[in-house]
PDB file of N, CA and C in Angstrom:
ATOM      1  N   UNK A   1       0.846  -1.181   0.000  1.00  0.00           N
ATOM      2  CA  UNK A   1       0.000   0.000   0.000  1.00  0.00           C
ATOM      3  C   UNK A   1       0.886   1.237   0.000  1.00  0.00           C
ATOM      4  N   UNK A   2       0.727   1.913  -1.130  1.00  0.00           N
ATOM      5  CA  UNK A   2       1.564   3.286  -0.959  1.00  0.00           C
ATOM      6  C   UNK A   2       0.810   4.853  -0.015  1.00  0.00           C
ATOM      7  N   UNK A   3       1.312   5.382   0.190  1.00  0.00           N
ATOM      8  CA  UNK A   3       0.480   6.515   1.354  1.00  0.00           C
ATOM      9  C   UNK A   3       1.002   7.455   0.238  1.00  0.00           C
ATOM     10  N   UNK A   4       0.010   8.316   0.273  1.00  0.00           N
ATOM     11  CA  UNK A   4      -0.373   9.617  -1.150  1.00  0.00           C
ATOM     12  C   UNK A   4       0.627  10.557  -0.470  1.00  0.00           C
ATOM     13  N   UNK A   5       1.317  11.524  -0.884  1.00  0.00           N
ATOM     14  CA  UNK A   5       1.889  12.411  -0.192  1.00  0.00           C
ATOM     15  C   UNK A   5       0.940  13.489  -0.365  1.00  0.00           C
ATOM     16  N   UNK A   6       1.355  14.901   0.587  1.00  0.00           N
ATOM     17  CA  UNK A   6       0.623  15.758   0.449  1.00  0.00           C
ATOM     18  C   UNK A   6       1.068  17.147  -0.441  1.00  0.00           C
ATOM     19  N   UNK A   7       0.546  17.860  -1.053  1.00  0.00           N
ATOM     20  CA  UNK A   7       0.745  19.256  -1.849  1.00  0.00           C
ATOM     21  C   UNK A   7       2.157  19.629  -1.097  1.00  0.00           C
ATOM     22  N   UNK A   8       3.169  20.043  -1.567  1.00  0.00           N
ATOM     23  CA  UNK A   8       4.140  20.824  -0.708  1.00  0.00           C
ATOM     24  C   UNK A   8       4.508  22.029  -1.870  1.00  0.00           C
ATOM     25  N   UNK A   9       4.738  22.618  -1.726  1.00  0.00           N
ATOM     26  CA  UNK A   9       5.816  24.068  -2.688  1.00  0.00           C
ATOM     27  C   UNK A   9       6.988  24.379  -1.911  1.00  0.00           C
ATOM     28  N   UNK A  10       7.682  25.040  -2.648  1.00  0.00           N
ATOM     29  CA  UNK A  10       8.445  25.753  -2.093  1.00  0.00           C
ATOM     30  C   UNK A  10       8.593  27.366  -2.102  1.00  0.00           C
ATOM     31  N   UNK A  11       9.009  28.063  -1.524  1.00  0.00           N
ATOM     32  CA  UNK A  11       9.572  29.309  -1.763  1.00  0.00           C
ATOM     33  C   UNK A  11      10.185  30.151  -0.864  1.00  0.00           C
ATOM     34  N   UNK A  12      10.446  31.315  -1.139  1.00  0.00           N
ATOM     35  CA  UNK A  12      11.202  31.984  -0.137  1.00  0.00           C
ATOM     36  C   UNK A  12      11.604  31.965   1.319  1.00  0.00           C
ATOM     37  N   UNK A  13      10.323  31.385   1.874  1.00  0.00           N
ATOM     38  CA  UNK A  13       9.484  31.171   3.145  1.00  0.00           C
ATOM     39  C   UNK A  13      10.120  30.031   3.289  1.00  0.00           C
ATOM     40  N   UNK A  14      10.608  28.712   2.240  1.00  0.00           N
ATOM     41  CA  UNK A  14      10.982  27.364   2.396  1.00  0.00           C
ATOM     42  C   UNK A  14       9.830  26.855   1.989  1.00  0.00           C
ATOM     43  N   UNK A  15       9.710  25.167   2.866  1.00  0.00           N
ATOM     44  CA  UNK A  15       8.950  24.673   2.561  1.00  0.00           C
ATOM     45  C   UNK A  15       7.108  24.725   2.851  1.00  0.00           C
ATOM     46  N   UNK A  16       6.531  24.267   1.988  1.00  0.00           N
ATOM     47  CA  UNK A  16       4.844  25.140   2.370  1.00  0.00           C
ATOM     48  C   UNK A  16       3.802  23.722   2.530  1.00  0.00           C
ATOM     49  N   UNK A  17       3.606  23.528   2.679  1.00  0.00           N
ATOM     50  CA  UNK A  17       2.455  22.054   3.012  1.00  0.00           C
ATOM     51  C   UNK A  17       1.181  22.835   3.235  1.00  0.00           C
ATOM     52  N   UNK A  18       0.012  22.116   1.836  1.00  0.00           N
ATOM     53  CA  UNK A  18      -1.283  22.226   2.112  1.00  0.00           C
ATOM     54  C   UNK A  18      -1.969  21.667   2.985  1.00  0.00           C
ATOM     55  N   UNK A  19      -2.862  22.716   3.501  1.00  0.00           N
ATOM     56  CA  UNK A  19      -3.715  21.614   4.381  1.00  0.00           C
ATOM     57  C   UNK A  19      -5.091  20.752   4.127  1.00  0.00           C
ATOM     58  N   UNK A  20      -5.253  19.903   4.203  1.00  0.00           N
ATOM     59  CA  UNK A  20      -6.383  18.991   3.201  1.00  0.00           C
ATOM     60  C   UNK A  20      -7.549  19.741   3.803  1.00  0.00           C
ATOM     61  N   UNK A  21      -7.769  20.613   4.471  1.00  0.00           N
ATOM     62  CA  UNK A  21      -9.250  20.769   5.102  1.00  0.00           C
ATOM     63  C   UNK A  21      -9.234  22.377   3.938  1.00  0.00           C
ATOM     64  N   UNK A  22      -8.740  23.245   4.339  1.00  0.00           N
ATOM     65  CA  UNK A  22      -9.156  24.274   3.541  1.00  0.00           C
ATOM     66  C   UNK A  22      -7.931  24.632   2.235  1.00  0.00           C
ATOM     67  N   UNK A  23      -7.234  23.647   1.915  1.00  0.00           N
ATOM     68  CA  UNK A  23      -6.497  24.227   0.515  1.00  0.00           C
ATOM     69  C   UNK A  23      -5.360  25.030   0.572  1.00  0.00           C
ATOM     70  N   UNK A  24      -5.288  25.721   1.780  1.00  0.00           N
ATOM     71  CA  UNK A  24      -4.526  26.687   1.689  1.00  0.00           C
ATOM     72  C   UNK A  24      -2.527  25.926   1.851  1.00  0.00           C
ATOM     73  N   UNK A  25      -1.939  26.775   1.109  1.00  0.00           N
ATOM     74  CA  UNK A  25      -0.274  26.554   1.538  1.00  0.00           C
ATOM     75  C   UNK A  25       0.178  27.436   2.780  1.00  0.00           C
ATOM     76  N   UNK A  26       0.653  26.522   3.861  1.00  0.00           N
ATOM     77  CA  UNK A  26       1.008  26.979   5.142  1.00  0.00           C
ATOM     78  C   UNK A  26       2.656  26.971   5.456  1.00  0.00           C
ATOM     79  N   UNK A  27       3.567  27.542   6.000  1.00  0.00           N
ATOM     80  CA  UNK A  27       4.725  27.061   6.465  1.00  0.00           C
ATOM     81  C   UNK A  27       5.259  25.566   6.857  1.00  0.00           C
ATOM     82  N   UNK A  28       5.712  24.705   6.701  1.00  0.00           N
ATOM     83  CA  UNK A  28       5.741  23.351   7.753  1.00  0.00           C
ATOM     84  C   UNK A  28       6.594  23.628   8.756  1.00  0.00           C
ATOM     85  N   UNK A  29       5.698  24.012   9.210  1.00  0.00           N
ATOM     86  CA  UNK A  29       6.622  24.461  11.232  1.00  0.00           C
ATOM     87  C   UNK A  29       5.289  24.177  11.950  1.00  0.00           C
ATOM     88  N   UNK A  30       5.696  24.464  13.221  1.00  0.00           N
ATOM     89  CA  UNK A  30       4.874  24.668  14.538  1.00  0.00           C
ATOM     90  C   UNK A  30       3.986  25.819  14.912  1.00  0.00           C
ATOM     91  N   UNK A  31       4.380  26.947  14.050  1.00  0.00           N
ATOM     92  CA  UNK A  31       3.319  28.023  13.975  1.00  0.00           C
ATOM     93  C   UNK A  31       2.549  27.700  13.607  1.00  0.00           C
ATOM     94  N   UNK A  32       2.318  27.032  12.107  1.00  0.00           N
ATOM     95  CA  UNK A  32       0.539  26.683  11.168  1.00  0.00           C
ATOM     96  C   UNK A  32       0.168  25.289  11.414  1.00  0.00           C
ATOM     97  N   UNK A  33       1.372  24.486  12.045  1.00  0.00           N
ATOM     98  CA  UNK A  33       0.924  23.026  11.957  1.00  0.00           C
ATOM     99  C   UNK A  33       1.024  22.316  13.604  1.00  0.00           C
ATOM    100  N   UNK A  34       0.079  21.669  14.022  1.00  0.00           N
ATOM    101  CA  UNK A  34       0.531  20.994  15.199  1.00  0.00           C
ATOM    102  C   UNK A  34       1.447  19.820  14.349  1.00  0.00           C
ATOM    103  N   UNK A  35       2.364  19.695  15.531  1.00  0.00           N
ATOM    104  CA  UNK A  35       3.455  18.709  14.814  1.00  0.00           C
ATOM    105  C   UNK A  35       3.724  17.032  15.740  1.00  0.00           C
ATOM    106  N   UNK A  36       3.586  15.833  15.234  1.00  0.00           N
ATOM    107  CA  UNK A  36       3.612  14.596  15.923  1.00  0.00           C
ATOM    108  C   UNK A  36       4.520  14.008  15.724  1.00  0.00           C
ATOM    109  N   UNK A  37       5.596  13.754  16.900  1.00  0.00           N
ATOM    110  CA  UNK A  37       7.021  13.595  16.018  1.00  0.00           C
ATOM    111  C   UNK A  37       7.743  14.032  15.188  1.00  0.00           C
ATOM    112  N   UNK A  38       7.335  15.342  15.389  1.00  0.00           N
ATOM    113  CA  UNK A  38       8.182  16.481  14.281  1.00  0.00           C
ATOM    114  C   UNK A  38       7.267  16.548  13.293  1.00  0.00           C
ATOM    115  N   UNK A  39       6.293  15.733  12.713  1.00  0.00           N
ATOM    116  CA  UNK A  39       5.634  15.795  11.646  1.00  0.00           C
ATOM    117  C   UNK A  39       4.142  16.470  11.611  1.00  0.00           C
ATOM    118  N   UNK A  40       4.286  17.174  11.044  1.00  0.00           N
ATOM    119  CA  UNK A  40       2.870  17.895  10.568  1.00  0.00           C
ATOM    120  C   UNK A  40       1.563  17.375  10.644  1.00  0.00           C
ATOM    121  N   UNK A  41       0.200  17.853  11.109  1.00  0.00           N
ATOM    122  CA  UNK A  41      -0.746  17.240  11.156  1.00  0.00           C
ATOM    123  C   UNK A  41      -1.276  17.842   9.772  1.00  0.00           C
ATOM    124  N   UNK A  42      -2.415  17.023   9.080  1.00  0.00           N
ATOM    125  CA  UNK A  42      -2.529  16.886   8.145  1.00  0.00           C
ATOM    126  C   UNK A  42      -3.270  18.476   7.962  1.00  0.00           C
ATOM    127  N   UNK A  43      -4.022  18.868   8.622  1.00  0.00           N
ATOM    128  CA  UNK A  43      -5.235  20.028   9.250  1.00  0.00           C
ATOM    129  C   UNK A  43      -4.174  21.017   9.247  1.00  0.00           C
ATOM    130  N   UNK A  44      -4.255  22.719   9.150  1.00  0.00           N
ATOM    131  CA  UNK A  44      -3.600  23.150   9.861  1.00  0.00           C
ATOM    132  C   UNK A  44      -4.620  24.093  11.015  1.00  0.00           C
ATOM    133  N   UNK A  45      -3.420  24.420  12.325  1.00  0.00           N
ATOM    134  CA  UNK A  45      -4.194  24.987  13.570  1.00  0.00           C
ATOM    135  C   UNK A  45      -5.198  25.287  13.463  1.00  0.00           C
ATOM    136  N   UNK A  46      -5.428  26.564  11.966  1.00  0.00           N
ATOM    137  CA  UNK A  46      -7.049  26.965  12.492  1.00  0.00           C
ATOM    138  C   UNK A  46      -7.789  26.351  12.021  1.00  0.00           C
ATOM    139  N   UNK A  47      -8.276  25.478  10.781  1.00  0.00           N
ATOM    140  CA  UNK A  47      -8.860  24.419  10.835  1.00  0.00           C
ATOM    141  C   UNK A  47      -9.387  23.504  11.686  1.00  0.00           C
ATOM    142  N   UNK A  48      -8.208  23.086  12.383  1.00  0.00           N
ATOM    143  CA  UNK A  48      -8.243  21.991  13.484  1.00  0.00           C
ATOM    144  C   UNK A  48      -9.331  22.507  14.853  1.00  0.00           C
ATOM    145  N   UNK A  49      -8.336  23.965  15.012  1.00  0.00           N
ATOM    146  CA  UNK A  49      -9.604  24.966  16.354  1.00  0.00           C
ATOM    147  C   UNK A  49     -10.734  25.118  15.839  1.00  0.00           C
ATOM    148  N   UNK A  50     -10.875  25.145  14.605  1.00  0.00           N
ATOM    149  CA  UNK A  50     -12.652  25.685  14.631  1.00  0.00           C
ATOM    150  C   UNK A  50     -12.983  24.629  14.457  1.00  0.00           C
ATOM    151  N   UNK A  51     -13.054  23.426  13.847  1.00  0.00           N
ATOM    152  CA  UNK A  51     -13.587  21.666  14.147  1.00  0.00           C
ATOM    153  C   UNK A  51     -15.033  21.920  14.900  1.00  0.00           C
ATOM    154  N   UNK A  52     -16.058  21.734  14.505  1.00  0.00           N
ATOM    155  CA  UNK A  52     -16.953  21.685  15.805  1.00  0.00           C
ATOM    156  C   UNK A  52     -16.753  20.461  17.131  1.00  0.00           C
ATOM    157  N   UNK A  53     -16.214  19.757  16.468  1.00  0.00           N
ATOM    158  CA  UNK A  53     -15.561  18.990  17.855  1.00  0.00           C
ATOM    159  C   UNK A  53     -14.381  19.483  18.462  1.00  0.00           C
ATOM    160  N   UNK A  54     -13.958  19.592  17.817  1.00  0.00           N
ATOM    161  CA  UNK A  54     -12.610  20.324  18.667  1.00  0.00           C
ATOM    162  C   UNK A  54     -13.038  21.294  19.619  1.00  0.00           C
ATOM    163  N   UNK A  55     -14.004  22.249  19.009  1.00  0.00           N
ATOM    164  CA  UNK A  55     -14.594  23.666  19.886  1.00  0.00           C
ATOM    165  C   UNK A  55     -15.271  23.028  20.874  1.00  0.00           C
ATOM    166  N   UNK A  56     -15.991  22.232  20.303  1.00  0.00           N
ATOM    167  CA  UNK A  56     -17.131  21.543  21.944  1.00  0.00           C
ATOM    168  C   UNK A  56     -15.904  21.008  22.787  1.00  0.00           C
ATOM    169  N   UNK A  57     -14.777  20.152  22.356  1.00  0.00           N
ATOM    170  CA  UNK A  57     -14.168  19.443  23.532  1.00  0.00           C
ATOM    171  C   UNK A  57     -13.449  20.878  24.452  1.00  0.00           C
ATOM    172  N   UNK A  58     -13.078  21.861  23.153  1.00  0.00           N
ATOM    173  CA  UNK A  58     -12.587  22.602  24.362  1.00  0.00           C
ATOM    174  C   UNK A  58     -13.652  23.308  25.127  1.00  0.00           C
ATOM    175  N   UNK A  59     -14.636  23.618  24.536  1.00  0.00           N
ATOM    176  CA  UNK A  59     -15.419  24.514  25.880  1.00  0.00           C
ATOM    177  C   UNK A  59     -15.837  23.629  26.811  1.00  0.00           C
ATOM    178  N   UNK A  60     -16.066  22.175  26.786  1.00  0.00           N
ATOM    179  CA  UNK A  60     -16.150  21.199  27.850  1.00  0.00           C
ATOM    180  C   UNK A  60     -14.837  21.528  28.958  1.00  0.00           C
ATOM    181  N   UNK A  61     -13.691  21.825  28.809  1.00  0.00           N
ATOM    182  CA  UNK A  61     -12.161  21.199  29.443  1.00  0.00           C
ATOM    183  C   UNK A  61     -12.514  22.983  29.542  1.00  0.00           C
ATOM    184  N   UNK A  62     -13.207  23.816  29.637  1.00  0.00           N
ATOM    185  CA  UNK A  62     -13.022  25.187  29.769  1.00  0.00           C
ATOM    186  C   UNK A  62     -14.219  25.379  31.496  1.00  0.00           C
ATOM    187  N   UNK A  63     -15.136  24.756  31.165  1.00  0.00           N
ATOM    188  CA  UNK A  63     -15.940  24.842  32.100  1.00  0.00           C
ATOM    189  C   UNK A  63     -15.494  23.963  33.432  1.00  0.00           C
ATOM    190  N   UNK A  64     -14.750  22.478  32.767  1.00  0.00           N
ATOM    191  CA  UNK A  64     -14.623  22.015  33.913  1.00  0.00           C
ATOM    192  C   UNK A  64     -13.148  22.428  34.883  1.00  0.00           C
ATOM    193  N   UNK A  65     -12.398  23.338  34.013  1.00  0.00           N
ATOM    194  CA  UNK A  65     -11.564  23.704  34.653  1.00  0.00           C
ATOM    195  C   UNK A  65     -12.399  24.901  35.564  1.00  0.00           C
ATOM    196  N   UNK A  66     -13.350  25.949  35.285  1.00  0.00           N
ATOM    197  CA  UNK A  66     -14.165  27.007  36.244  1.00  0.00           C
ATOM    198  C   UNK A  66     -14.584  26.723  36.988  1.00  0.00           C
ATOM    199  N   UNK A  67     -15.300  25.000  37.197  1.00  0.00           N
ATOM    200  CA  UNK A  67     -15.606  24.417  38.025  1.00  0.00           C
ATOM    201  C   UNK A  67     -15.036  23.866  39.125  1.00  0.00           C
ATOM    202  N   UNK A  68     -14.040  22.985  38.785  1.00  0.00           N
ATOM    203  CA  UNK A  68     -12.070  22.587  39.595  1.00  0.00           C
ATOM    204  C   UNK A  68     -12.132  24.272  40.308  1.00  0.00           C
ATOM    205  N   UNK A  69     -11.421  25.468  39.841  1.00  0.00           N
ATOM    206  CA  UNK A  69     -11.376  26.578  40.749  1.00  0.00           C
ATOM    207  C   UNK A  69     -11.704  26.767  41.450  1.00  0.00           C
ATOM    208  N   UNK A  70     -13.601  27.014  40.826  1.00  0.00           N
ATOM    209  CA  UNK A  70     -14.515  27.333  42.420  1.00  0.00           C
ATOM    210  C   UNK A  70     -15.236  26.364  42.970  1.00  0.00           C
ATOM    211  N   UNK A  71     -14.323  24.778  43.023  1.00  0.00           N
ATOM    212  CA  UNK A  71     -14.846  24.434  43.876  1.00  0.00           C
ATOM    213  C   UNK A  71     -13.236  24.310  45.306  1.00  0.00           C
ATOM    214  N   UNK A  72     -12.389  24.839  44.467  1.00  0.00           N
ATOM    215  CA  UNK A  72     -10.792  25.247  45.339  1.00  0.00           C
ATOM    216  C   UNK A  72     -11.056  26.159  46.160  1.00  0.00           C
ATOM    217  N   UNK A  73     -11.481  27.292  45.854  1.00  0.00           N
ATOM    218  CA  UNK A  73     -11.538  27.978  46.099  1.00  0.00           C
ATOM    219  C   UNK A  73     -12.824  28.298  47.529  1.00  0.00           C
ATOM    220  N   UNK A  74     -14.133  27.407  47.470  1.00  0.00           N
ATOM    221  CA  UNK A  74     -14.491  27.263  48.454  1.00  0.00           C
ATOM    222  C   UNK A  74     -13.971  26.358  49.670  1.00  0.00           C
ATOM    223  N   UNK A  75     -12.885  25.125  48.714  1.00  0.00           N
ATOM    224  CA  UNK A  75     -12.099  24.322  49.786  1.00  0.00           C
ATOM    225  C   UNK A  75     -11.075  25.229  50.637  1.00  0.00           C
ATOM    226  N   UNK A  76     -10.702  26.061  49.643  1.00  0.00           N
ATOM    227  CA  UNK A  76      -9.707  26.821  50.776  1.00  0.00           C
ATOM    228  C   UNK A  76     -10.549  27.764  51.699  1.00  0.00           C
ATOM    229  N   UNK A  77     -11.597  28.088  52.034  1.00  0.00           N
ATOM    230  CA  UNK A  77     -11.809  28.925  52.991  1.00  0.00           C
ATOM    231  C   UNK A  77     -13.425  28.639  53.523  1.00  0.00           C
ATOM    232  N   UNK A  78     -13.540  27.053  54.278  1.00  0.00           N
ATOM    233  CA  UNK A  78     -14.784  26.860  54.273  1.00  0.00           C
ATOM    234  C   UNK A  78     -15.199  27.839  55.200  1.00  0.00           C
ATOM    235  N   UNK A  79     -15.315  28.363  56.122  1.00  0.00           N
ATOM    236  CA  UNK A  79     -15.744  29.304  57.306  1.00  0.00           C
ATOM    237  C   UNK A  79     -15.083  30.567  57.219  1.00  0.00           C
ATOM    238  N   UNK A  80     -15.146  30.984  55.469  1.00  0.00           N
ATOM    239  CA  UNK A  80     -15.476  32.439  55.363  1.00  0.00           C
ATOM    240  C   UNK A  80     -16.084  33.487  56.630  1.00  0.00           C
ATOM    241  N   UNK A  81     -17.444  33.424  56.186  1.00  0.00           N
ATOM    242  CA  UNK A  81     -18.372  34.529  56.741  1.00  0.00           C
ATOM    243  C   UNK A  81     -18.551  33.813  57.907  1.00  0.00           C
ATOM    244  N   UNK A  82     -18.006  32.904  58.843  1.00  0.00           N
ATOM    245  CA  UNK A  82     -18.057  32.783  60.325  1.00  0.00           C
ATOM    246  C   UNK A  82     -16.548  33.263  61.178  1.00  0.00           C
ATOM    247  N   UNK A  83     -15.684  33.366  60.829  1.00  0.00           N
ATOM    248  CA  UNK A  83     -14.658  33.997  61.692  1.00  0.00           C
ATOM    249  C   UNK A  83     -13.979  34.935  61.776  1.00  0.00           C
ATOM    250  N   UNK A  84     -14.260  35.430  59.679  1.00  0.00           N
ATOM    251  CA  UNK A  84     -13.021  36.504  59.289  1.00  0.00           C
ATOM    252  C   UNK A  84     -13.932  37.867  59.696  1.00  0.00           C
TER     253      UNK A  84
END
């Protein structure tokens, strides 16, 4: 089984890798691409962030971190409004 390679160019910038979701030619670095073993994900970043899954998992891991806080935050000071 051969694996397709993907669009690359070159130019000034170096090397450019398309991203299969919107077409566009990106840098192959860590700025436009999350990278797995050095290697490029196929998506680049903003693609990948706007994902409607991606967005739901993060506003899930967004709330439950507000939640983790204030519920710290009442652990650290149960008898507030009785002593202070």
């Amino acid at each position: 089984m051969t694996k397709l390679r993907r669009a690359s160019i070159e130019t000034e910038l170096g090397t450019e890798l398309q991203c299969t979701q919107c077409k566009e030619f990106w840098p192959a670095d860590g700025d436009f691409f999350f990278l797995s073993r050095g290697i490029p994900h196929s998506w680049c970043k903003a693609c990948y962030q706007n994902h409607p899954k991606v967005a739901e998992r993060k506003r899930r891991w967004v709330e439950k971190q507000r939640a983790n806080r204030a519920a710290a935050k009442t652990d650290d000071h149960p008898n507030q409004r009785d002593g202070a």
